[in-house]
C-alpha atoms as a PDB file:
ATOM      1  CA  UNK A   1      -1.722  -1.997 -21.650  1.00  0.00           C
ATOM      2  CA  UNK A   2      -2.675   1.140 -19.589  1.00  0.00           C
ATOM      3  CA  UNK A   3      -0.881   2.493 -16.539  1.00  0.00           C
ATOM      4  CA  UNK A   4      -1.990   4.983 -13.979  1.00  0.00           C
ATOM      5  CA  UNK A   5      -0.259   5.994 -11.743  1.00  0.00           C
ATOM      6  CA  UNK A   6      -0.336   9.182  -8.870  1.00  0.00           C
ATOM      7  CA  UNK A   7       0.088  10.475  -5.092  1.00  0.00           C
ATOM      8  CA  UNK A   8      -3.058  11.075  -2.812  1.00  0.00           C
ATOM      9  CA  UNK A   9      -2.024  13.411   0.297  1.00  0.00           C
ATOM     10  CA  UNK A  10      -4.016  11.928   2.927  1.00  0.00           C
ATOM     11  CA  UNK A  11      -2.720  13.941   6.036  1.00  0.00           C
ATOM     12  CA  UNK A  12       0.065  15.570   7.417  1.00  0.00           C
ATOM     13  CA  UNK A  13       3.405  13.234   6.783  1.00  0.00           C
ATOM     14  CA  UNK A  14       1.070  10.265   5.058  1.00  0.00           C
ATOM     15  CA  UNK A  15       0.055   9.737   1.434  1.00  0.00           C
ATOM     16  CA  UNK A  16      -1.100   6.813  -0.610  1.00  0.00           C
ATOM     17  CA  UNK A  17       1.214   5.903  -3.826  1.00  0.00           C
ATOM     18  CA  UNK A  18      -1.097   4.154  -6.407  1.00  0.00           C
ATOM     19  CA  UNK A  19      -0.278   2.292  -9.593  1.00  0.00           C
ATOM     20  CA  UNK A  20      -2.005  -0.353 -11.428  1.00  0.00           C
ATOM     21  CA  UNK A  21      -1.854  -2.072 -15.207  1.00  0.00           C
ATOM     22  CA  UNK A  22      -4.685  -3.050 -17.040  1.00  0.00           C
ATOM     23  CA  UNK A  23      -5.280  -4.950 -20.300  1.00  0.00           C
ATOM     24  CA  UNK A  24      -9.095  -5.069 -21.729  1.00  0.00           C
ATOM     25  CA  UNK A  25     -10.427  -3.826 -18.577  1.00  0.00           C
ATOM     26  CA  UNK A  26      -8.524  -6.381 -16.197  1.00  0.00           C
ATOM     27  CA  UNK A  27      -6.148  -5.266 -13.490  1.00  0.00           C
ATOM     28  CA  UNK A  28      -2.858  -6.668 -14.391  1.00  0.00           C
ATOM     29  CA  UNK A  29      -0.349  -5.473 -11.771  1.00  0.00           C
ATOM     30  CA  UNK A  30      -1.424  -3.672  -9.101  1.00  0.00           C
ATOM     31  CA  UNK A  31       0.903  -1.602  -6.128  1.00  0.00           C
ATOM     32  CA  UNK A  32      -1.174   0.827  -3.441  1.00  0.00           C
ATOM     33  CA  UNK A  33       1.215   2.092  -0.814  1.00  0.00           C
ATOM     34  CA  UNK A  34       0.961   3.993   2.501  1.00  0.00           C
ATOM     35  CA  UNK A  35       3.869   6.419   3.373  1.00  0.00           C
ATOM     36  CA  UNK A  36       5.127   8.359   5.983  1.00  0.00           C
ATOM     37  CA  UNK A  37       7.429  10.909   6.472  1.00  0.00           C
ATOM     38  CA  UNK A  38      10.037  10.314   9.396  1.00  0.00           C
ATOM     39  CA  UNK A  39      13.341  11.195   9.726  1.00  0.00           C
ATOM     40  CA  UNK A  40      13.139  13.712   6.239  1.00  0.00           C
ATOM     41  CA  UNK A  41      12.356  10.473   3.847  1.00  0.00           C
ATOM     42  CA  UNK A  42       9.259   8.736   3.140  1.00  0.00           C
ATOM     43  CA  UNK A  43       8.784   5.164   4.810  1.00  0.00           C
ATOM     44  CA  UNK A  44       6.759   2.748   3.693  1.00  0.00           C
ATOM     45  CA  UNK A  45       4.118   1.550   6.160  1.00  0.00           C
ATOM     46  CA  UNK A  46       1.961  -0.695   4.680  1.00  0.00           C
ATOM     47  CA  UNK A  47       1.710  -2.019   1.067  1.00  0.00           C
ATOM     48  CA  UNK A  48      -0.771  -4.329  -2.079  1.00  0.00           C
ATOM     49  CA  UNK A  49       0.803  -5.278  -4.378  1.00  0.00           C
ATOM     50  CA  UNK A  50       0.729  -8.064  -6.755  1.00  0.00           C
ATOM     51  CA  UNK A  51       4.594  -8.677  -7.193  1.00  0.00           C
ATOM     52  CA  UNK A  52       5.686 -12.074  -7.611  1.00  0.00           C
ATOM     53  CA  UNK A  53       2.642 -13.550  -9.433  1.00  0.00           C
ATOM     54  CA  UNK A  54       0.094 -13.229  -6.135  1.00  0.00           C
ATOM     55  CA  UNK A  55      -1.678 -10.689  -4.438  1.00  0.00           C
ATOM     56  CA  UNK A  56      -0.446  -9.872  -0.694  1.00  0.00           C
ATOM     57  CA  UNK A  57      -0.065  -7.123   1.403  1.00  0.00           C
ATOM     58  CA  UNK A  58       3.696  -6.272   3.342  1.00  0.00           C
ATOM     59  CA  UNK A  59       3.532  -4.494   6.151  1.00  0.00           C
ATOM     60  CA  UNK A  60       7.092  -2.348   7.441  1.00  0.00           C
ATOM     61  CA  UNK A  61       8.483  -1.351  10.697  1.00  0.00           C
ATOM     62  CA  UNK A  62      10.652   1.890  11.052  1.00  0.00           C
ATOM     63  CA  UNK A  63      13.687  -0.076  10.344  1.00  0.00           C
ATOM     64  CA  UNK A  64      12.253  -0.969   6.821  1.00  0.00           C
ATOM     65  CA  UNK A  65      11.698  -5.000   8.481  1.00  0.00           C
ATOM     66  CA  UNK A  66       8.695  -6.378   6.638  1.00  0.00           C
ATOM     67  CA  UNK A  67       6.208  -9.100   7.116  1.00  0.00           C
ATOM     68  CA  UNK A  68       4.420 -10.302   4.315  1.00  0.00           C
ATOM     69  CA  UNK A  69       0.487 -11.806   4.208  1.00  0.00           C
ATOM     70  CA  UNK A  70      -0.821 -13.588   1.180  1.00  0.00           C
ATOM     71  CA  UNK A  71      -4.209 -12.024  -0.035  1.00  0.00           C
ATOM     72  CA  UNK A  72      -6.394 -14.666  -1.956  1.00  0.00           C
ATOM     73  CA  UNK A  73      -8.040 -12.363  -3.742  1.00  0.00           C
ATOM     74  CA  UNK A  74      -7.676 -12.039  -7.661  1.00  0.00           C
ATOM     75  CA  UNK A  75      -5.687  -8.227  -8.652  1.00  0.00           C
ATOM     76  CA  UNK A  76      -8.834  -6.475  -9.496  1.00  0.00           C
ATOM     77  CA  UNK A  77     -10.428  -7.019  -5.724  1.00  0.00           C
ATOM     78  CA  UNK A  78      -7.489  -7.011  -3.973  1.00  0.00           C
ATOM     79  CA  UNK A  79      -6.262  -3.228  -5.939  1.00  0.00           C
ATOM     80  CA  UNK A  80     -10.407  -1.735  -4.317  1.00  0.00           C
ATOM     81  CA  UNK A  81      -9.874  -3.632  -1.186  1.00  0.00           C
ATOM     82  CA  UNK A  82      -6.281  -1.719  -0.523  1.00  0.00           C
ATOM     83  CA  UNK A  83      -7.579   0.952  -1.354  1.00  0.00           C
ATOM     84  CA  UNK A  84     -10.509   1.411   0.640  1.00  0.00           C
ATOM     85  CA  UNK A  85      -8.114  -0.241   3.345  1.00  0.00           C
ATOM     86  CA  UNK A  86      -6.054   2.694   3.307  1.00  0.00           C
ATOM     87  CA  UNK A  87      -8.410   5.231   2.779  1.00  0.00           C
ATOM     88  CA  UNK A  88     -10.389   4.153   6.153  1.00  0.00           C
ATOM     89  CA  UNK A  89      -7.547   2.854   8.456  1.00  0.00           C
ATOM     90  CA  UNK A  90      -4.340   5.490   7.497  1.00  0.00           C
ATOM     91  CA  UNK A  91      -4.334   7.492  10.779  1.00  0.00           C
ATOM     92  CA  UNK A  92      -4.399   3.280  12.890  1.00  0.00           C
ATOM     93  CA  UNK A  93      -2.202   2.898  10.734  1.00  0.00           C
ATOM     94  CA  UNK A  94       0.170   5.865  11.046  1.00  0.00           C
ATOM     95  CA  UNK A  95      -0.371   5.925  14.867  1.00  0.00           C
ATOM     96  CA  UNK A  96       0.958   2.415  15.496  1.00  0.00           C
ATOM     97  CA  UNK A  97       4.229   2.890  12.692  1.00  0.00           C
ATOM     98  CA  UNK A  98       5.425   6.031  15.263  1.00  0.00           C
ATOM     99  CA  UNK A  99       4.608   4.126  17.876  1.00  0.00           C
ATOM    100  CA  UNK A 100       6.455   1.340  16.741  1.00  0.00           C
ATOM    101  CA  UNK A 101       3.691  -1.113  17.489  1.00  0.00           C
ATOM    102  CA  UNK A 102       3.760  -2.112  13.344  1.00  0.00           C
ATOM    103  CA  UNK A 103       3.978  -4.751  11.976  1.00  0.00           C
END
């Protein structure tokens, strides 16, 4: 199995955390995260993963409160589509966590 895993600074007080497994080429287990830094900690905002068997996407208030959706997409798509997600939508994204209008 192969494992990568790193940090991508996307702005001031966000990054993206990104890990994923493969075996022969297939995505395995997947986890792309959004963070942001409030309060002197990094918070969760939105994240992919595939924990628990499925594909799905959580998505956190301030108070760490999540809300889960269930992507039906197979690991391989659904790791490209979070990240491109991310990638195109972080500053939404941020904007509505501070504002407290996320989930």
């Amino acid at each position: 199995m192969q494992n990568k895993e790193y940090l991508i600074v996307l702005g001031e007080g966000a990054r993206k955390r990104h890990r994923h497994s493969t075996e022969q080429g297939r995505v395995v287990a997947f986890m792309v995260q959004l963070e942001i830094w409030q309060r002197g900690v990094w918070k969760p905002v939105l994240r992919y993963d595939s924990a628990h068997g499925f594909s799905h996407i959580d998505r956190y208030n301030m108070e760490g409160e999540q809300e889960k959706e269930i992507l039906n997409f197979p690991f391989g798509e659904a790791l490209s589509y979070a990240d491109l997600d991310i990638n195109e939508n972080w500053e939404e994204y941020k904007r509505k966590f501070m504002k407290g209008l996320f989930p």
